[in-house]
PDB file of N, CA and C in Angstrom:
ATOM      1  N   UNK A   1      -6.162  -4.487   7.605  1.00  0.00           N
ATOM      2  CA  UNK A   1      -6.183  -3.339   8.465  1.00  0.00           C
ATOM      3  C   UNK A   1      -4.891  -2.533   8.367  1.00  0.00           C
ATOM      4  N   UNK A   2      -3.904  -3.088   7.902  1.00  0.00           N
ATOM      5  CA  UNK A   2      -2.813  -2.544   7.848  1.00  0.00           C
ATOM      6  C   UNK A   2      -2.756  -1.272   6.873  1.00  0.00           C
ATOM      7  N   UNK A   3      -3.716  -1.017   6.162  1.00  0.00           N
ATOM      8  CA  UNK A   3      -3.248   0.054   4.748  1.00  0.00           C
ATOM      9  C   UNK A   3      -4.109   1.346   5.997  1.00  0.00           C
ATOM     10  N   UNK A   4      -5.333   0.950   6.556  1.00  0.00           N
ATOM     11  CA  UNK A   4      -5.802   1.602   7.534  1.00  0.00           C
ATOM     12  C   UNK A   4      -4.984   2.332   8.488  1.00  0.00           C
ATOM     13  N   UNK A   5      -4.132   1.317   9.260  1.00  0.00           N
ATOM     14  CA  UNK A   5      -2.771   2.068  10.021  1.00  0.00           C
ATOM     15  C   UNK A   5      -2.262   3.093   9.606  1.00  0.00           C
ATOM     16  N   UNK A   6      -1.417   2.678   8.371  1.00  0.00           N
ATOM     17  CA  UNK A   6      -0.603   3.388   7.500  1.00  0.00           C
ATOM     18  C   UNK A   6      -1.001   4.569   7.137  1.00  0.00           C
ATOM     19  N   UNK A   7      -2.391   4.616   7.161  1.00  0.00           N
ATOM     20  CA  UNK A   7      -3.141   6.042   6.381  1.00  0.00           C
ATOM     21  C   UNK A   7      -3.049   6.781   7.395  1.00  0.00           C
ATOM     22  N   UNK A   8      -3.175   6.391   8.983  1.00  0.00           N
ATOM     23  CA  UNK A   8      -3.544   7.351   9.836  1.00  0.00           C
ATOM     24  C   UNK A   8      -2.288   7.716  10.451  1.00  0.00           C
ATOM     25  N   UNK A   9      -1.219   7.031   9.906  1.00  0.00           N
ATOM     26  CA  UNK A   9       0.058   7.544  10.331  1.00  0.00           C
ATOM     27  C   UNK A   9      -0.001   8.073   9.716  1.00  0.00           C
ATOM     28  N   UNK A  10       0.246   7.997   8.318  1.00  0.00           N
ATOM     29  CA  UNK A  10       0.455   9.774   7.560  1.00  0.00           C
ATOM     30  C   UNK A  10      -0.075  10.980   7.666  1.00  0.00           C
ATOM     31  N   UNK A  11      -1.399  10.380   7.829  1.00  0.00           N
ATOM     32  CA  UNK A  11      -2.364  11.662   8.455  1.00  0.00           C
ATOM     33  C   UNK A  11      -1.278  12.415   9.821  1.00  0.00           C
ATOM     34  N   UNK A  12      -1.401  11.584  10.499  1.00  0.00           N
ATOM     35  CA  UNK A  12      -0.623  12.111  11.924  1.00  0.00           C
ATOM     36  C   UNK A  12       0.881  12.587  11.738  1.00  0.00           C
ATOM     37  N   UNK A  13       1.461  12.551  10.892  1.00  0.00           N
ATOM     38  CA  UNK A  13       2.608  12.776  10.597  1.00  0.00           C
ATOM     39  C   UNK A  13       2.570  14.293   9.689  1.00  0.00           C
ATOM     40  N   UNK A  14       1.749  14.133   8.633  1.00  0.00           N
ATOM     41  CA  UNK A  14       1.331  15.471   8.181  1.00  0.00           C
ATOM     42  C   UNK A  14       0.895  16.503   8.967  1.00  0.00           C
ATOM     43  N   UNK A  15       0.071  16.225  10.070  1.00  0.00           N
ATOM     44  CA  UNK A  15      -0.540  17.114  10.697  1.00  0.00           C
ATOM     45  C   UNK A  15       0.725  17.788  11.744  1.00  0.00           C
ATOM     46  N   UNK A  16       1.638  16.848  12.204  1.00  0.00           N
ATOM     47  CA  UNK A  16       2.619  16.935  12.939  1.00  0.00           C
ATOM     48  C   UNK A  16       3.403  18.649  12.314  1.00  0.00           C
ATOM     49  N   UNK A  17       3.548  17.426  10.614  1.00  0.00           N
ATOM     50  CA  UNK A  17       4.581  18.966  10.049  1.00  0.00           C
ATOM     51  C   UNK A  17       4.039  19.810   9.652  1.00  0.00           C
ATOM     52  N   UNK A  18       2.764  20.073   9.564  1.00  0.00           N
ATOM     53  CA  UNK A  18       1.557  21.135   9.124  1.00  0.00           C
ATOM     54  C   UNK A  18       2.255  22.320  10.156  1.00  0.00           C
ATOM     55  N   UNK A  19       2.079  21.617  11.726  1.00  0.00           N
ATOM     56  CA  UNK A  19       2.088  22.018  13.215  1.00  0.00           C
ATOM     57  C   UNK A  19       3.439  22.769  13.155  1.00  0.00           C
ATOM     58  N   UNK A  20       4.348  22.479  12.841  1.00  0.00           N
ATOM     59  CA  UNK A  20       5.761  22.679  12.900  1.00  0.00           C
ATOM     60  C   UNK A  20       6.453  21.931  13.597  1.00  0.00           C
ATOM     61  N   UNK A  21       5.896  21.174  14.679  1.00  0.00           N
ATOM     62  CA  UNK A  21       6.045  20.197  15.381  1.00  0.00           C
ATOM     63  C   UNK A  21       7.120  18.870  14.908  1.00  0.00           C
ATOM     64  N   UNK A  22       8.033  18.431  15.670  1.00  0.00           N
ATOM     65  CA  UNK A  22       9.040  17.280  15.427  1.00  0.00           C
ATOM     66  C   UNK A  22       7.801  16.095  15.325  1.00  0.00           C
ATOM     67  N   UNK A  23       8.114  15.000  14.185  1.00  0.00           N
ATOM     68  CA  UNK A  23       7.296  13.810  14.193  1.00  0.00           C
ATOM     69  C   UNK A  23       8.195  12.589  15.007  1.00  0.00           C
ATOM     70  N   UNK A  24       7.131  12.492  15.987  1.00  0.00           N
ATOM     71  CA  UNK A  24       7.829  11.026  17.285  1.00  0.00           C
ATOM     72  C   UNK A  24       6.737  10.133  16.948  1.00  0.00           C
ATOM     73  N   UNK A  25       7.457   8.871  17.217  1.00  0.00           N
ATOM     74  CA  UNK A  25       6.601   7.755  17.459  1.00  0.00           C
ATOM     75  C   UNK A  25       5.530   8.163  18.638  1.00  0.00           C
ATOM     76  N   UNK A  26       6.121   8.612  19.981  1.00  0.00           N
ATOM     77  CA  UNK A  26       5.112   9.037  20.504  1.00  0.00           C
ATOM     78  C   UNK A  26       3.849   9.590  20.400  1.00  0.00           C
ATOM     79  N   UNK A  27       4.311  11.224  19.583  1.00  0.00           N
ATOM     80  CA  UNK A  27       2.858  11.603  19.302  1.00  0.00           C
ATOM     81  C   UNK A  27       1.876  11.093  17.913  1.00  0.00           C
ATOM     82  N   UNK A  28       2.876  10.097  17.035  1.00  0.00           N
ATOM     83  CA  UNK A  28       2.123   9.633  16.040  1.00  0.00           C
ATOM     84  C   UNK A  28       1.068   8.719  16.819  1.00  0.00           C
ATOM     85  N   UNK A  29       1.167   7.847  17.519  1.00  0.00           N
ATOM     86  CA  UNK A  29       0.436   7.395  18.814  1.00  0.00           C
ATOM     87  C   UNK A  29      -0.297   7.928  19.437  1.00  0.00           C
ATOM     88  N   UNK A  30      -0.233   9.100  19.543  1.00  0.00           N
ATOM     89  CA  UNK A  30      -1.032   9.732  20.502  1.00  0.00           C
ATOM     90  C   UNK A  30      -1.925  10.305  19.886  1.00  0.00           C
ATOM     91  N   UNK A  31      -2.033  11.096  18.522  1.00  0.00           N
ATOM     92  CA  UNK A  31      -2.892  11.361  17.938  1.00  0.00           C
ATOM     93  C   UNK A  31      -3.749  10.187  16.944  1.00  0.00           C
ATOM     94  N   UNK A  32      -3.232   9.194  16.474  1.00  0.00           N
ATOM     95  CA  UNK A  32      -3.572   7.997  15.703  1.00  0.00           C
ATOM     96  C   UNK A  32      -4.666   7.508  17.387  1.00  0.00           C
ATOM     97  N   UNK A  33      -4.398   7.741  18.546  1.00  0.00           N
ATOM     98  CA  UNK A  33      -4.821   6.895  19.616  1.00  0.00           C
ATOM     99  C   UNK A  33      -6.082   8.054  19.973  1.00  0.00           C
ATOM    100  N   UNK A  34      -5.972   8.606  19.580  1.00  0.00           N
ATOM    101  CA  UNK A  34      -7.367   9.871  20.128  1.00  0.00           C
ATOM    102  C   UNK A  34      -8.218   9.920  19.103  1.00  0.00           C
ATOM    103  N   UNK A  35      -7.767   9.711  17.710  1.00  0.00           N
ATOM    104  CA  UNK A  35      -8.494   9.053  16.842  1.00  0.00           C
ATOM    105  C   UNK A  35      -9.131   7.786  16.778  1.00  0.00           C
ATOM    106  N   UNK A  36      -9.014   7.372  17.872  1.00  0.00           N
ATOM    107  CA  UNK A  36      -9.622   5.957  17.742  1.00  0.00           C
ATOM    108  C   UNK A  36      -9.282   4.922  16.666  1.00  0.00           C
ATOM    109  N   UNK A  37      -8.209   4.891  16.845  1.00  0.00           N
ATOM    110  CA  UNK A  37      -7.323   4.300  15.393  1.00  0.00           C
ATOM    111  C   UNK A  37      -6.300   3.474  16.213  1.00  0.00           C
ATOM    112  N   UNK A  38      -6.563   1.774  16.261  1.00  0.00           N
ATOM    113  CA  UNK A  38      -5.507   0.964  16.778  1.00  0.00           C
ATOM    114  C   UNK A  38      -4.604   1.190  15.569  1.00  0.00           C
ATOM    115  N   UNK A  39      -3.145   1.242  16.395  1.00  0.00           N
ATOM    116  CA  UNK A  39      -2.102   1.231  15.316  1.00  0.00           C
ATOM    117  C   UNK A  39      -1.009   0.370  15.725  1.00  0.00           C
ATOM    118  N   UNK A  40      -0.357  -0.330  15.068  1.00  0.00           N
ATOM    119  CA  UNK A  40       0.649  -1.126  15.543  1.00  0.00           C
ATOM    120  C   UNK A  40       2.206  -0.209  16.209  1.00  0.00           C
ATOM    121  N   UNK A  41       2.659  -1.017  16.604  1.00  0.00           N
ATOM    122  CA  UNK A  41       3.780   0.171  17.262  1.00  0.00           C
ATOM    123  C   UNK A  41       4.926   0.176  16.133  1.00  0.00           C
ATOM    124  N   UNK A  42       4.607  -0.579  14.568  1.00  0.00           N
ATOM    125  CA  UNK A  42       6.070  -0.333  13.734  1.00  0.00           C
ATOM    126  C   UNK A  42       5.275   0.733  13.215  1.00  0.00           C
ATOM    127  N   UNK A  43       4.182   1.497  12.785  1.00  0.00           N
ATOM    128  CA  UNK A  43       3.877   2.293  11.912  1.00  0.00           C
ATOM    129  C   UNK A  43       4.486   3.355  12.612  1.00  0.00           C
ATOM    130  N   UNK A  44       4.247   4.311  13.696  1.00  0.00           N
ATOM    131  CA  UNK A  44       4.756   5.276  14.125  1.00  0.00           C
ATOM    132  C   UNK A  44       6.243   5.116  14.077  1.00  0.00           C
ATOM    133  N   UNK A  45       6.969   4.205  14.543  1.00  0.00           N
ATOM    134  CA  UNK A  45       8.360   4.542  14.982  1.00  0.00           C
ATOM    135  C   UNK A  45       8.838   4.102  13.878  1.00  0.00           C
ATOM    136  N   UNK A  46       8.338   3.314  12.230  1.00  0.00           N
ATOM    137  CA  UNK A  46       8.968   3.605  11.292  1.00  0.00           C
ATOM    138  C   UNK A  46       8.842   4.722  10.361  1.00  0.00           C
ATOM    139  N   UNK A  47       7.906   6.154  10.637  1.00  0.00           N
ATOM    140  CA  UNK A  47       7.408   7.179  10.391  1.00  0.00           C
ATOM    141  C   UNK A  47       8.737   8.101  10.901  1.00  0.00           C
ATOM    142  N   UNK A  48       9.079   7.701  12.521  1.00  0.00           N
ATOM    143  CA  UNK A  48       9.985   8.856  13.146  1.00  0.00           C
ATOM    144  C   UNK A  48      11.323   8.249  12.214  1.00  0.00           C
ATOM    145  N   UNK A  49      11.723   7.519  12.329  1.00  0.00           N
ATOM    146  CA  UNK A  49      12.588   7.143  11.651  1.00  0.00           C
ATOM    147  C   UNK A  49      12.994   7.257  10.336  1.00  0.00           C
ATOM    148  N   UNK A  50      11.409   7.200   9.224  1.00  0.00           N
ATOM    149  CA  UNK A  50      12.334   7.621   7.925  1.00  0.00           C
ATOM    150  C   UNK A  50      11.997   9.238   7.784  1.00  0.00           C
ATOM    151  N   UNK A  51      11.549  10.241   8.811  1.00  0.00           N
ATOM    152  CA  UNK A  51      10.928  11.478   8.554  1.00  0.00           C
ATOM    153  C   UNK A  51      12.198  12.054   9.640  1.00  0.00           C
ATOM    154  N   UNK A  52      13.219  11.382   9.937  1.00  0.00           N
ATOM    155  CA  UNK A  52      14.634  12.217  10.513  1.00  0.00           C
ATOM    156  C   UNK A  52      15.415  11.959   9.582  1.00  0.00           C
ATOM    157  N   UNK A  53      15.454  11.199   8.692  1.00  0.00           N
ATOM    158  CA  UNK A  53      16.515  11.294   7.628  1.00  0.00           C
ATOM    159  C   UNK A  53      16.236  12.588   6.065  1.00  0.00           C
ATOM    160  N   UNK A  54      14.645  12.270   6.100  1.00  0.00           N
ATOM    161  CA  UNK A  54      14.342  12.838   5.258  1.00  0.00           C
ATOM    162  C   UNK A  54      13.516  14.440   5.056  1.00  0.00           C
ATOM    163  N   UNK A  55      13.598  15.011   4.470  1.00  0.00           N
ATOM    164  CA  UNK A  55      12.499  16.207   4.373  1.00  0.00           C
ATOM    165  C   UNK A  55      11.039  15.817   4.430  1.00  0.00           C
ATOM    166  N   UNK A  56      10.057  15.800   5.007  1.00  0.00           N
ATOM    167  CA  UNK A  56       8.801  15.721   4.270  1.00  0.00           C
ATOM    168  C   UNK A  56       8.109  16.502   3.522  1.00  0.00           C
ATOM    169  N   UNK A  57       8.471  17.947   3.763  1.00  0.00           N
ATOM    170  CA  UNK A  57       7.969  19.468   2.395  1.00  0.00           C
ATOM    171  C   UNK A  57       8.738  18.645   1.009  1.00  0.00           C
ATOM    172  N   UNK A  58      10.204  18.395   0.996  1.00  0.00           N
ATOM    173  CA  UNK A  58      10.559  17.443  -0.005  1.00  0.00           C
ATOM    174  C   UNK A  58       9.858  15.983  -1.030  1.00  0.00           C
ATOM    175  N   UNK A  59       9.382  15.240   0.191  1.00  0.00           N
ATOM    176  CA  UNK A  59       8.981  13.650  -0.557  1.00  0.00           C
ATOM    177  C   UNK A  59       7.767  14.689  -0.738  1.00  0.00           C
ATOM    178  N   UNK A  60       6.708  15.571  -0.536  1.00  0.00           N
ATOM    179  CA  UNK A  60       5.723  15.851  -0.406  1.00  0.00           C
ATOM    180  C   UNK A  60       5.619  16.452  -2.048  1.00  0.00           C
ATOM    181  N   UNK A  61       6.561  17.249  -2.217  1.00  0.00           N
ATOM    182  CA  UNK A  61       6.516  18.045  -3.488  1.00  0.00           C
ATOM    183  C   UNK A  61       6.776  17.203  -4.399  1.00  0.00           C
ATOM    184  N   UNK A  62       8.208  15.826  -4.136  1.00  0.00           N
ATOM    185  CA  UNK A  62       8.278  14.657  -5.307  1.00  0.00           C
ATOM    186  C   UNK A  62       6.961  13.728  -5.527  1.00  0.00           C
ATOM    187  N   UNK A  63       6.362  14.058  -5.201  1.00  0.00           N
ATOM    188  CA  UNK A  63       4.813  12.604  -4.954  1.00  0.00           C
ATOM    189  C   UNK A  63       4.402  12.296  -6.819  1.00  0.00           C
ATOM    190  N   UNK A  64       5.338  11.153  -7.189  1.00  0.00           N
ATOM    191  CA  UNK A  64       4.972  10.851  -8.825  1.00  0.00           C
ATOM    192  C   UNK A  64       5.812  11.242  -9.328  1.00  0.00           C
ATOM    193  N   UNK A  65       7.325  11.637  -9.123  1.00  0.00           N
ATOM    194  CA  UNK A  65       8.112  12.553  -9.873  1.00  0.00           C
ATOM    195  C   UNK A  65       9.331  11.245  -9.789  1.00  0.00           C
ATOM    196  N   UNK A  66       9.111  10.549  -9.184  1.00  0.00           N
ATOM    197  CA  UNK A  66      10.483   9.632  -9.116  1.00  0.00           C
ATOM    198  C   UNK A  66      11.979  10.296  -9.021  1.00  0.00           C
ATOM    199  N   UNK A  67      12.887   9.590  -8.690  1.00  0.00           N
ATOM    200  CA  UNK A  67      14.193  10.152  -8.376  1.00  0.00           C
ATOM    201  C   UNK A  67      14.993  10.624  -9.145  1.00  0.00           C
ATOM    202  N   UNK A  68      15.595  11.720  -8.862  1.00  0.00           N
ATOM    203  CA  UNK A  68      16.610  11.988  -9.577  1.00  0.00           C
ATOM    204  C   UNK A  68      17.706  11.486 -10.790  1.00  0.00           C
ATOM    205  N   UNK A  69      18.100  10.417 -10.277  1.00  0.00           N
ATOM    206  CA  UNK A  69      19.326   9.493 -10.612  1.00  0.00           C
ATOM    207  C   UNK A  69      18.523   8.881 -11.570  1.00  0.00           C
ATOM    208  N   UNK A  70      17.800   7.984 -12.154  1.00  0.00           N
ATOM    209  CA  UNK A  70      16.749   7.295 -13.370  1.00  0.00           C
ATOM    210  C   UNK A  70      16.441   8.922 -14.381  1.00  0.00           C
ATOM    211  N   UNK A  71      15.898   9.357 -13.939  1.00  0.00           N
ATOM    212  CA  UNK A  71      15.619  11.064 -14.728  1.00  0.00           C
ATOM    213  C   UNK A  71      16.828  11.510 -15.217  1.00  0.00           C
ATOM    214  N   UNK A  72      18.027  11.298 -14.766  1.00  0.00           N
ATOM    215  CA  UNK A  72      19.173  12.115 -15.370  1.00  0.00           C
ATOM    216  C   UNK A  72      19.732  10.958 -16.211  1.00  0.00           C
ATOM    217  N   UNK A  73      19.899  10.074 -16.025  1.00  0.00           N
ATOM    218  CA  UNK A  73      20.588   8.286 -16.626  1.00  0.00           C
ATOM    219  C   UNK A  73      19.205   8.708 -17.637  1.00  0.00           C
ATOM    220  N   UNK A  74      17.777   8.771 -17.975  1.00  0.00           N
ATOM    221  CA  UNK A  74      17.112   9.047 -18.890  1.00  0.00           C
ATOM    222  C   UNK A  74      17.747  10.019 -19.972  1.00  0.00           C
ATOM    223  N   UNK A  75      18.054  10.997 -19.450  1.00  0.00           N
ATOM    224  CA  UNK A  75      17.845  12.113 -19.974  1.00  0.00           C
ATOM    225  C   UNK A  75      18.718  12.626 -21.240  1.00  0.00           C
ATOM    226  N   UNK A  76      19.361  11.506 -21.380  1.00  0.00           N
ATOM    227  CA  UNK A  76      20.904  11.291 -22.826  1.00  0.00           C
ATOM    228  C   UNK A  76      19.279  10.452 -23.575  1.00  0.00           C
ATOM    229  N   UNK A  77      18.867   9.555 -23.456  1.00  0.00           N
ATOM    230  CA  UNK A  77      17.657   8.724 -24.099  1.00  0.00           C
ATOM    231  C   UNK A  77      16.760   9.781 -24.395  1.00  0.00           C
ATOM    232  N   UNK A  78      16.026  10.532 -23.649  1.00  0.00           N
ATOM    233  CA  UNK A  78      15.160  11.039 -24.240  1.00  0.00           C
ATOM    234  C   UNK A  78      15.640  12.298 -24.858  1.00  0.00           C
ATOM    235  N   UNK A  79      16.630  12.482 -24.972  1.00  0.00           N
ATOM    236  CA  UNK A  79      17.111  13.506 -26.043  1.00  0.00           C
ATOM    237  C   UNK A  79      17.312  13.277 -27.150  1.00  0.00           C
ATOM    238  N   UNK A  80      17.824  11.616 -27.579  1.00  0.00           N
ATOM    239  CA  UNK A  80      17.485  11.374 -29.165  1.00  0.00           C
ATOM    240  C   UNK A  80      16.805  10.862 -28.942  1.00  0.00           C
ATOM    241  N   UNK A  81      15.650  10.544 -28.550  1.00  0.00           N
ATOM    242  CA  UNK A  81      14.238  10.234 -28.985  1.00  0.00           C
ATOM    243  C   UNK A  81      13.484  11.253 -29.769  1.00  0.00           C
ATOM    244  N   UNK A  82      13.314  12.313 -29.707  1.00  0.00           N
ATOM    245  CA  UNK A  82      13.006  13.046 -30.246  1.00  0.00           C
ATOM    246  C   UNK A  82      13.676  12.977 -31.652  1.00  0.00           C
ATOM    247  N   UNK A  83      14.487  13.101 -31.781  1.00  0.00           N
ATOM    248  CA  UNK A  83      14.912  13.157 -33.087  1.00  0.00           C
ATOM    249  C   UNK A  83      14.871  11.561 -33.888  1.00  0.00           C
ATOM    250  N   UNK A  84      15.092  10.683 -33.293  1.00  0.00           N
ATOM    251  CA  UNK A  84      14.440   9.511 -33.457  1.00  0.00           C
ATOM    252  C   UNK A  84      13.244   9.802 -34.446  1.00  0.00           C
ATOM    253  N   UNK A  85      12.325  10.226 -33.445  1.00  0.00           N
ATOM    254  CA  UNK A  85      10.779  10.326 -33.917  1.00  0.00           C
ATOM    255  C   UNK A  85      10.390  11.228 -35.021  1.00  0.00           C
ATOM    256  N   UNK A  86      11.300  12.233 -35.069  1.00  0.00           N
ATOM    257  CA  UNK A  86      11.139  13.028 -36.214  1.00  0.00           C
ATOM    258  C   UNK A  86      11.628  12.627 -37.341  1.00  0.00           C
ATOM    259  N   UNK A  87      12.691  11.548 -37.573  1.00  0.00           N
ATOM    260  CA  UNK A  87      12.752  10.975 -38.590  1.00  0.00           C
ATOM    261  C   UNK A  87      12.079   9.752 -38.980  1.00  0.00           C
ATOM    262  N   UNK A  88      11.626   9.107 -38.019  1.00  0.00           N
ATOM    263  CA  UNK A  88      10.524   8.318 -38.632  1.00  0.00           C
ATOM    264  C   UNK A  88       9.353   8.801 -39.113  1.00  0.00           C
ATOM    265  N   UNK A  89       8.634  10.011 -38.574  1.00  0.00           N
ATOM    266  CA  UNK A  89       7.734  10.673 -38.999  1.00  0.00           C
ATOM    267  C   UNK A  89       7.966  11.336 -40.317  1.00  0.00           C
ATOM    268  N   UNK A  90       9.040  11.599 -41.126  1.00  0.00           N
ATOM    269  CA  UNK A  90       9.382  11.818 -42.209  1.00  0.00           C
ATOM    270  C   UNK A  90       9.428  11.033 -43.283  1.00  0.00           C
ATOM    271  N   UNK A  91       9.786   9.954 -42.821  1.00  0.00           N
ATOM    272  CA  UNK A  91       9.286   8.806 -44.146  1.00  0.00           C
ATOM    273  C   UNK A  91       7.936   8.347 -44.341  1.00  0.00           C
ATOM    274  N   UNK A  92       7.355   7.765 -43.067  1.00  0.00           N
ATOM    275  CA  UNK A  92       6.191   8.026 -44.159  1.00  0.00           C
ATOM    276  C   UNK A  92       4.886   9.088 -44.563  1.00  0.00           C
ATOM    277  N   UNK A  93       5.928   9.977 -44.384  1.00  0.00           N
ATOM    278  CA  UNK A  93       4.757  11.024 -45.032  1.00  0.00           C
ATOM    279  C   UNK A  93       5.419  11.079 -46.781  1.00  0.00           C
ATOM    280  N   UNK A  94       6.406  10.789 -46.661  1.00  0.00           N
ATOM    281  CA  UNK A  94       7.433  11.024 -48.396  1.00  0.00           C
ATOM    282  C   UNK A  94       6.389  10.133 -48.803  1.00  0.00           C
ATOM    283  N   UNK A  95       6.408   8.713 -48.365  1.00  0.00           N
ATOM    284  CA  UNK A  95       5.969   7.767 -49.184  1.00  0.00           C
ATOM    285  C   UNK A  95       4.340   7.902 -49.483  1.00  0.00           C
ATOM    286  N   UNK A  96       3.894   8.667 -48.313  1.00  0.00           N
ATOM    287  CA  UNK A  96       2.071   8.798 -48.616  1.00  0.00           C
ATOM    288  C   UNK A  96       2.360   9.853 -49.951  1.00  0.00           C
ATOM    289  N   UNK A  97       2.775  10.633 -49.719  1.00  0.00           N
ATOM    290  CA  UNK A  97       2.745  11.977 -50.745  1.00  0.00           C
ATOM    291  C   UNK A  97       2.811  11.548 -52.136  1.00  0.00           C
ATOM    292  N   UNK A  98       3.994  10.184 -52.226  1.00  0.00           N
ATOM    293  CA  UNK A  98       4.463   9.766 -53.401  1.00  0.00           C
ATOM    294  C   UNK A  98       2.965   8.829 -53.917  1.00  0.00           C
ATOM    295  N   UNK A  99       2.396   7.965 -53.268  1.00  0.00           N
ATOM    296  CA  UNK A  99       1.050   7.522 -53.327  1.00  0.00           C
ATOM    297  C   UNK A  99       0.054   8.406 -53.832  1.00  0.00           C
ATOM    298  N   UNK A 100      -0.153   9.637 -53.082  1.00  0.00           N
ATOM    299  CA  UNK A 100      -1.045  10.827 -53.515  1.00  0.00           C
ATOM    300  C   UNK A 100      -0.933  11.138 -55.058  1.00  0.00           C
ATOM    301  N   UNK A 101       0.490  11.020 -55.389  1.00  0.00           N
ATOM    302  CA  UNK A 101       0.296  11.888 -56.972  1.00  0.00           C
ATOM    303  C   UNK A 101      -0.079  10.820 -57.407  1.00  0.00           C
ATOM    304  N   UNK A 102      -0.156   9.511 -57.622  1.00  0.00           N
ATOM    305  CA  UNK A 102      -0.742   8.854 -58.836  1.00  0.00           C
ATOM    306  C   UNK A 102      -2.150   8.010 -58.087  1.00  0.00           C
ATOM    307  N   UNK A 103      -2.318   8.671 -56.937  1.00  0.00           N
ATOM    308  CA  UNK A 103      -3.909   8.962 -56.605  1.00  0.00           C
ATOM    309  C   UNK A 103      -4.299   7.092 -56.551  1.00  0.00           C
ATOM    310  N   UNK A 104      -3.355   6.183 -56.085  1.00  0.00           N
ATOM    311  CA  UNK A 104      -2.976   4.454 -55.797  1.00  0.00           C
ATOM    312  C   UNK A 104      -3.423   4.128 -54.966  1.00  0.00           C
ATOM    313  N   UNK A 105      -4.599   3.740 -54.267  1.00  0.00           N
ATOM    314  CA  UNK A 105      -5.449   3.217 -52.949  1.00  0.00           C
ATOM    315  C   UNK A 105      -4.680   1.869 -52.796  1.00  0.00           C
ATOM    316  N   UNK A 106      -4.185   1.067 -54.076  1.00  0.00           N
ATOM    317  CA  UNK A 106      -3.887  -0.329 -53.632  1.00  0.00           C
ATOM    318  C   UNK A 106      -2.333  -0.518 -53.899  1.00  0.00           C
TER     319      UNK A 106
END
């Protein structure tokens, strides 16, 4: 039942910042509770709690984008990767080509 909770806190939490409205444990409760949705009392007040530290228009727009700090520590790596790949992709095309002229299946 717990992933159940969780869903209807977010629901209630979204709807909160849809509203313009501050997100409280209270009214996550209160709307999760008019929904007919038992909810435990850590889902709301760990909702108010990490949604005052954080943006939610923010985590909302990152959803799959992962953090910053891994993406930039990447981002020396995936710059020679590319070139990596373009030189492996260069050999063996030399060596097919060299195969091609004397037309060698084996």
């Amino acid at each position: 039942m717990s992933n159940n909770e969780e869903l209807a806190t977010t629901y209630a939490a979204l709807l909160l910042h849809d509203a313009g409205v501050e997100v409280t444990a209270e009214l996550l409760t209160a709307i999760t509770a008019s929904a007919n949705v038992k909810v435990s009392n850590f889902w709301p007040a760990f909702y108010e709690k990490a949604l005052k530290t954080n943006n939610l228009d923010t985590i909302i727009s990152n959803v799959g984008t992962g953090s910053a700090a891994p993406a930039a520590a990447s981002a020396g790596a995936a710059a020679a990767a590319p070139a990596a790949a373009v030189e492996a992709a260069k050999e063996p095309s030399s060596e097919s080509e060299e195969e091609m002229d004397g037309f060698d299946l084996f």
